[in-house]
PDB file of N, CA and C in Angstrom:
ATOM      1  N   UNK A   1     -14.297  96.157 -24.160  1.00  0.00           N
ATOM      2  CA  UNK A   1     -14.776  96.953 -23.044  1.00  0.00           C
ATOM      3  C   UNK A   1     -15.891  96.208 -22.317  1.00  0.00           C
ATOM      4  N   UNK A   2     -16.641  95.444 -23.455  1.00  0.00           N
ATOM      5  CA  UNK A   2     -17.725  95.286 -22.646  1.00  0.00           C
ATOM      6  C   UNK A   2     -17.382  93.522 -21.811  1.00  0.00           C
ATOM      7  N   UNK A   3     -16.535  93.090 -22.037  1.00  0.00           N
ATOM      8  CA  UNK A   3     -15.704  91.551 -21.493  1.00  0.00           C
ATOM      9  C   UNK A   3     -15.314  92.360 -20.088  1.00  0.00           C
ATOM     10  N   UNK A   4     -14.659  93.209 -20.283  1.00  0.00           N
ATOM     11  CA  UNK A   4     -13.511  94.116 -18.892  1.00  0.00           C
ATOM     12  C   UNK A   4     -14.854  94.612 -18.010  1.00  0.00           C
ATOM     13  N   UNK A   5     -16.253  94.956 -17.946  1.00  0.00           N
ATOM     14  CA  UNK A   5     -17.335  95.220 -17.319  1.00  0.00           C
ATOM     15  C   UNK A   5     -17.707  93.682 -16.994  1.00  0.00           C
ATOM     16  N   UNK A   6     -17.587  92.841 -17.739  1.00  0.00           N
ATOM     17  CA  UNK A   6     -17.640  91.395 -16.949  1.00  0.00           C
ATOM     18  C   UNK A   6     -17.266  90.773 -15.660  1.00  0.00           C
ATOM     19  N   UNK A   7     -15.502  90.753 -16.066  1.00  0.00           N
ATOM     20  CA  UNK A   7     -14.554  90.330 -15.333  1.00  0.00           C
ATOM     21  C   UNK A   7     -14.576  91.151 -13.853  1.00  0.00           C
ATOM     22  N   UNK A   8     -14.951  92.840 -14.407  1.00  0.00           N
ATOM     23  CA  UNK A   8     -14.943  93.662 -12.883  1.00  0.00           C
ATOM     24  C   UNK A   8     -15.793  93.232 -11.881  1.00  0.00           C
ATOM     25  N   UNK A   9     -17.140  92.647 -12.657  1.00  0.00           N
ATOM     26  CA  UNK A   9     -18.461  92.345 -11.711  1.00  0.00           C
ATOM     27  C   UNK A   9     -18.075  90.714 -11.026  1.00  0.00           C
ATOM     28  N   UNK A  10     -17.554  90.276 -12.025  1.00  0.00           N
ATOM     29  CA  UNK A  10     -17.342  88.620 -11.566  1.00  0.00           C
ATOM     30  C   UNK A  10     -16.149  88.425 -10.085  1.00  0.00           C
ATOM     31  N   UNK A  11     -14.957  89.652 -10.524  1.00  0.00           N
ATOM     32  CA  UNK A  11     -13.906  89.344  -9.437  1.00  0.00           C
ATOM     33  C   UNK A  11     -14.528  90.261  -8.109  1.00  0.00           C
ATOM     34  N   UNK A  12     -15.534  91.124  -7.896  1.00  0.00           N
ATOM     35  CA  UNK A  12     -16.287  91.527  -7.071  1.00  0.00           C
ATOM     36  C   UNK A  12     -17.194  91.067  -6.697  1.00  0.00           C
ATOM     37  N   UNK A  13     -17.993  90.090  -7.605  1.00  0.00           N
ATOM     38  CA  UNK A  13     -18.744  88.623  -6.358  1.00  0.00           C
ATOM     39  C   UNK A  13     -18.023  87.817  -5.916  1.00  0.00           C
ATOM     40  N   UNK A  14     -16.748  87.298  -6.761  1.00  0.00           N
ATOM     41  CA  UNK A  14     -16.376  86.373  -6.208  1.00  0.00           C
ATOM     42  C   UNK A  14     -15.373  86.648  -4.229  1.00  0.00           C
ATOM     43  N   UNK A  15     -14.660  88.383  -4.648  1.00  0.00           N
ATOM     44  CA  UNK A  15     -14.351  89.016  -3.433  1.00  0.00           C
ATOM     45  C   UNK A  15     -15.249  89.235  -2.454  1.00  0.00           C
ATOM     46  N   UNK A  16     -16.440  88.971  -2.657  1.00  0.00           N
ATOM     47  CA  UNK A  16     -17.587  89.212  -1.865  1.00  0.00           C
ATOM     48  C   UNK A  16     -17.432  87.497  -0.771  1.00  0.00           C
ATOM     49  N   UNK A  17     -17.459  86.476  -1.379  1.00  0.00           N
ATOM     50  CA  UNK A  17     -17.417  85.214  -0.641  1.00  0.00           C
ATOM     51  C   UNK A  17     -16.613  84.927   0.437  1.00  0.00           C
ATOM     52  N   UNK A  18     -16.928  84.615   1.517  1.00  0.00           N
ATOM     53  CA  UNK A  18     -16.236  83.731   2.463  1.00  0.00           C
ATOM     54  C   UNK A  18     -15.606  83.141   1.886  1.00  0.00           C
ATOM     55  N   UNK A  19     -16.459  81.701   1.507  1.00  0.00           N
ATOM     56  CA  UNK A  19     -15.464  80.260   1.063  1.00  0.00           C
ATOM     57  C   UNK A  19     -16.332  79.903  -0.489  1.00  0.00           C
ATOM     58  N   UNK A  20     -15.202  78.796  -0.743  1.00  0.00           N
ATOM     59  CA  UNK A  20     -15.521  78.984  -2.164  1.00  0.00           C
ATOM     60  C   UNK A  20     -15.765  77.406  -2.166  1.00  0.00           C
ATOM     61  N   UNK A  21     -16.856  76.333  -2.728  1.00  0.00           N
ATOM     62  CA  UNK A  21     -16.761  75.016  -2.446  1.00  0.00           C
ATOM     63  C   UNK A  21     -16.843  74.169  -3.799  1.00  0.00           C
ATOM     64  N   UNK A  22     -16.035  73.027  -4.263  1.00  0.00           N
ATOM     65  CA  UNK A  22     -15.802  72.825  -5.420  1.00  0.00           C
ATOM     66  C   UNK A  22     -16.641  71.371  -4.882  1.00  0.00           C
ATOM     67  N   UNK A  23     -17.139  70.871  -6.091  1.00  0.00           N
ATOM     68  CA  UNK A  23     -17.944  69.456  -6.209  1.00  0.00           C
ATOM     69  C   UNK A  23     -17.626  69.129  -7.142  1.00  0.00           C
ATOM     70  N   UNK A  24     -16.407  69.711  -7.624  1.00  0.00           N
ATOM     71  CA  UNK A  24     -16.260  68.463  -9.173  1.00  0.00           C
ATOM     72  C   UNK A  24     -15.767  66.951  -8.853  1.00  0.00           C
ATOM     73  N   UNK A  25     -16.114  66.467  -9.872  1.00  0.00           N
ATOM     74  CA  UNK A  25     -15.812  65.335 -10.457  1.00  0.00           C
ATOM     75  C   UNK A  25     -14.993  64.907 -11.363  1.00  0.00           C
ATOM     76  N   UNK A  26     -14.681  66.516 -12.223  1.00  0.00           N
ATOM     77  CA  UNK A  26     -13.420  66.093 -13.195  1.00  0.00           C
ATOM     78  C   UNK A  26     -12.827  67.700 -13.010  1.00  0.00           C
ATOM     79  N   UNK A  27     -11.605  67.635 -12.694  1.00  0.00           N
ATOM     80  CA  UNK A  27     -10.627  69.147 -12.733  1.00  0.00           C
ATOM     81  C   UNK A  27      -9.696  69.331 -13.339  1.00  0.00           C
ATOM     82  N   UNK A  28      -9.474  69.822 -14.330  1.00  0.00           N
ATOM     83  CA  UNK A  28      -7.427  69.748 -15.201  1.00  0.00           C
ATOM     84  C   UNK A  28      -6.509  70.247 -13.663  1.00  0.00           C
ATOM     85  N   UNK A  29      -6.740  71.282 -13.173  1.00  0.00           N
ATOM     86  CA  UNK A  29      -6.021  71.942 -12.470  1.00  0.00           C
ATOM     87  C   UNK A  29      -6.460  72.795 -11.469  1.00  0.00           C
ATOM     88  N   UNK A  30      -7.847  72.992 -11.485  1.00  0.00           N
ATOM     89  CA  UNK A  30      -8.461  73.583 -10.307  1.00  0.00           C
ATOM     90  C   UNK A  30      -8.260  75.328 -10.175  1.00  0.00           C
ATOM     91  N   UNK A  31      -8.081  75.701 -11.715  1.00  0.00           N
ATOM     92  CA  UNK A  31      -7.901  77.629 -11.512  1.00  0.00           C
ATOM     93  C   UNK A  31      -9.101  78.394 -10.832  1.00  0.00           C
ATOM     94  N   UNK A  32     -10.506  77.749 -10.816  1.00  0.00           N
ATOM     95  CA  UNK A  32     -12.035  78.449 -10.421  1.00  0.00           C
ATOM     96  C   UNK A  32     -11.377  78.358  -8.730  1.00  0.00           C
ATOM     97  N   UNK A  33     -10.749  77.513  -8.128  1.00  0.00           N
ATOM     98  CA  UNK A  33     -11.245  77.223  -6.941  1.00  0.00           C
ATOM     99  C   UNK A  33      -9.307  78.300  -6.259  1.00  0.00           C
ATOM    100  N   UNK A  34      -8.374  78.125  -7.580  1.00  0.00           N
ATOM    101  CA  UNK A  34      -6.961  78.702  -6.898  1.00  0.00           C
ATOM    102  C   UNK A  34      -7.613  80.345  -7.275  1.00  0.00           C
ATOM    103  N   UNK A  35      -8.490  80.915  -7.929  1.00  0.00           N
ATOM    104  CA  UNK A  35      -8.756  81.780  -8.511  1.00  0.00           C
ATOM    105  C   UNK A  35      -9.736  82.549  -6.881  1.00  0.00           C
ATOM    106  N   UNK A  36     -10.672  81.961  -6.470  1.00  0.00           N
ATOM    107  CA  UNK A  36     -11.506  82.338  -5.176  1.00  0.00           C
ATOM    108  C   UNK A  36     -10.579  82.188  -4.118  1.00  0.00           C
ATOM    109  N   UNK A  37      -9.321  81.337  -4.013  1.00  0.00           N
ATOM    110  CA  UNK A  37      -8.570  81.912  -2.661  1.00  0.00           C
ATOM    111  C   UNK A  37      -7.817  83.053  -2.519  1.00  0.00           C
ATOM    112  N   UNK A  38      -7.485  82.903  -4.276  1.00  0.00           N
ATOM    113  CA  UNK A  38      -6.566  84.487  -4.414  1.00  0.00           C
ATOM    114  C   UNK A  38      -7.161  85.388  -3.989  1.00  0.00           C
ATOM    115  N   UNK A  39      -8.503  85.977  -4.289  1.00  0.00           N
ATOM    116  CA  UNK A  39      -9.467  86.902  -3.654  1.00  0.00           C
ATOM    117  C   UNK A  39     -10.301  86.979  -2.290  1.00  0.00           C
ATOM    118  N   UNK A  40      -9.545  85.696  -1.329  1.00  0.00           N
ATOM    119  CA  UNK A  40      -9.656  85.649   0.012  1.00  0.00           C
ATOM    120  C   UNK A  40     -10.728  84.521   0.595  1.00  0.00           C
ATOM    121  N   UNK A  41     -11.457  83.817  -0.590  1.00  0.00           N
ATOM    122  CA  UNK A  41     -12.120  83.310   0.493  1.00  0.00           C
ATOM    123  C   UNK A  41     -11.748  81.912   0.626  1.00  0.00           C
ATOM    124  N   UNK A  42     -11.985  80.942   2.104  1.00  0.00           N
ATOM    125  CA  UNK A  42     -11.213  79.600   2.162  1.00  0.00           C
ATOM    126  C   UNK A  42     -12.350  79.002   1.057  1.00  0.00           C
ATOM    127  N   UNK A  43     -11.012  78.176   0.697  1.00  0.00           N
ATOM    128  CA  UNK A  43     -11.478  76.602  -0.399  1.00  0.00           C
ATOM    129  C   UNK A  43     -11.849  75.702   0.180  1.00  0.00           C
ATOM    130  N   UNK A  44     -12.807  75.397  -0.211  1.00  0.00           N
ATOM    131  CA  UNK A  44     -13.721  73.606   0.423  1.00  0.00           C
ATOM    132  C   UNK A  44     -13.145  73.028  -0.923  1.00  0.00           C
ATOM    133  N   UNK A  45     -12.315  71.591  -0.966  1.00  0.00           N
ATOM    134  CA  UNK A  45     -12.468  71.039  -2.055  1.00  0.00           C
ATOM    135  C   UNK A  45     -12.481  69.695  -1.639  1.00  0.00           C
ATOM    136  N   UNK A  46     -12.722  68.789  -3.123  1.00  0.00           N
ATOM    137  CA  UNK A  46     -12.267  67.263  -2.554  1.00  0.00           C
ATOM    138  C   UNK A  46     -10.811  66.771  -2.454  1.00  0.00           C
ATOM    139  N   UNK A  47     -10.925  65.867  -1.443  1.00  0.00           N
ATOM    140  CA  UNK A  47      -9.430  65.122  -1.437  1.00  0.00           C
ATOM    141  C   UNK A  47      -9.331  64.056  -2.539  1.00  0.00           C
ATOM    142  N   UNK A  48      -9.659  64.431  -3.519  1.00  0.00           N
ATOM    143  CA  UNK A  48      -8.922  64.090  -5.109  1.00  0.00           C
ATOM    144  C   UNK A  48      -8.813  65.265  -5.742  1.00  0.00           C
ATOM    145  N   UNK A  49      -8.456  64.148  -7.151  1.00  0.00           N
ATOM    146  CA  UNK A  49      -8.188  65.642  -8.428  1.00  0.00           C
ATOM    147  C   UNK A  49      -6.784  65.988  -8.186  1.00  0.00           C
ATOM    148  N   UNK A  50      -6.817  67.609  -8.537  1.00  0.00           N
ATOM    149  CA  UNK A  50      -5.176  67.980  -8.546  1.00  0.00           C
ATOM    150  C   UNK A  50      -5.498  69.214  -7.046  1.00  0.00           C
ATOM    151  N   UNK A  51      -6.622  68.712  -6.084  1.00  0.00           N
ATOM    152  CA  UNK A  51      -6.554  69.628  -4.838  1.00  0.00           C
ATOM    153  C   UNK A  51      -5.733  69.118  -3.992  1.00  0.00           C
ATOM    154  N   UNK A  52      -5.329  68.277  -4.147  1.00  0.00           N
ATOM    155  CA  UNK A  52      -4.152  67.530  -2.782  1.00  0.00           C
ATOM    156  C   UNK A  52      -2.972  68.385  -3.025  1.00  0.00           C
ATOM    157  N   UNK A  53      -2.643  69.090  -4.457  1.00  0.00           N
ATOM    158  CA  UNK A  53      -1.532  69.356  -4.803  1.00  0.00           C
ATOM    159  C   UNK A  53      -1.686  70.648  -4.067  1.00  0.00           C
ATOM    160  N   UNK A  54      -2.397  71.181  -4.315  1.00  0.00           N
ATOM    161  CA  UNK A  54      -3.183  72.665  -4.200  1.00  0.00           C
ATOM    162  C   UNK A  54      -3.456  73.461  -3.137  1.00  0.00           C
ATOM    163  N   UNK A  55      -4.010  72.873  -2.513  1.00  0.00           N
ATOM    164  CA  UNK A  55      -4.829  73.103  -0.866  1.00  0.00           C
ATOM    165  C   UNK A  55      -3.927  72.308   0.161  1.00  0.00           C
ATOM    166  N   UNK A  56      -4.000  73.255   1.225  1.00  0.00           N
ATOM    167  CA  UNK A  56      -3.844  71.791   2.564  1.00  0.00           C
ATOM    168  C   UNK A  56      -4.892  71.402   3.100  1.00  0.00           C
ATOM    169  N   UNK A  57      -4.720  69.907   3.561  1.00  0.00           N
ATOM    170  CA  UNK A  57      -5.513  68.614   4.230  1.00  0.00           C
ATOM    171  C   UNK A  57      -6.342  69.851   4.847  1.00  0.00           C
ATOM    172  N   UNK A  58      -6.359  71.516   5.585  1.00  0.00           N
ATOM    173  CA  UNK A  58      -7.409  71.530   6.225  1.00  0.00           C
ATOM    174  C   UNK A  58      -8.785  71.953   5.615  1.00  0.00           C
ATOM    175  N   UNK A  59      -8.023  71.841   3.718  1.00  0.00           N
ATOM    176  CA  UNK A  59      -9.066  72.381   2.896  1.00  0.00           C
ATOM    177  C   UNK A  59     -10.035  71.406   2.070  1.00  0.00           C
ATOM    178  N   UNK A  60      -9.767  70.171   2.996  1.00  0.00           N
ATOM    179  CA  UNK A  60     -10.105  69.173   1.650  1.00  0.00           C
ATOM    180  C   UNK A  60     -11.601  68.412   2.871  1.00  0.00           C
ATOM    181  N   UNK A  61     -12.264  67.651   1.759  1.00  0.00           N
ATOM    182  CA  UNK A  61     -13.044  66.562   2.439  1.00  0.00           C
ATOM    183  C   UNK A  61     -13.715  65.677   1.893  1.00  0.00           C
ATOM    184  N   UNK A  62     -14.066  64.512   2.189  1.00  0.00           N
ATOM    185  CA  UNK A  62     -14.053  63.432   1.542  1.00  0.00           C
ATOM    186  C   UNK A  62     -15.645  62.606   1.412  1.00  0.00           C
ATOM    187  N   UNK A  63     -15.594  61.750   0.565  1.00  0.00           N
ATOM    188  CA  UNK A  63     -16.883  61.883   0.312  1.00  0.00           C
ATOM    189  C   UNK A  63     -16.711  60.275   0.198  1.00  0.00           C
ATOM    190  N   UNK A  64     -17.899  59.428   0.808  1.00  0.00           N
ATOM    191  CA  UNK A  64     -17.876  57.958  -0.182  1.00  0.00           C
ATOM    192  C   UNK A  64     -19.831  57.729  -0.492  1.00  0.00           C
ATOM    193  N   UNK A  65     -19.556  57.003  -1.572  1.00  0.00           N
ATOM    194  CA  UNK A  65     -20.511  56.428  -1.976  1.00  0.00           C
ATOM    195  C   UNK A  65     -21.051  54.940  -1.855  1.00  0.00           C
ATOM    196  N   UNK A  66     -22.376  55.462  -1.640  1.00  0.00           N
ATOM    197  CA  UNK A  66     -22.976  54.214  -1.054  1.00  0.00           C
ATOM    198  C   UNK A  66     -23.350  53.150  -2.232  1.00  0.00           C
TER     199      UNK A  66
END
């Protein structure tokens, strides 16, 4: 019961967001970021990882290092 008072508060901030923006560096599959579009808000992610698979090009952006 008290996990299910978790999950209610967590999928009601996360329904609360516009957009949802990922900065990883390492992803198996990206469920945090397929998990915040399901509940509406757009994905910022990088154009690596497994978001190319995931997102379209208008969700991605790229980063280089100096």
């Amino acid at each position: 019961v008290h996990y299910l008072s978790l999950y209610n508060a967590a999928n009601a901030y996360i329904k609360s967001a516009d957009v949802a923006v990922s900065t990883a560096r390492h992803e198996f599959y990206g469920l945090s970021m397929l998990e915040a579009s399901t509940c509406g808000a757009f994905p910022i992610t990088p154009k690596r990882l497994s978001y190319p698979e995931l997102f379209p090009s208008e969700c991605m952006y790229t980063t280089e290092r100096a």
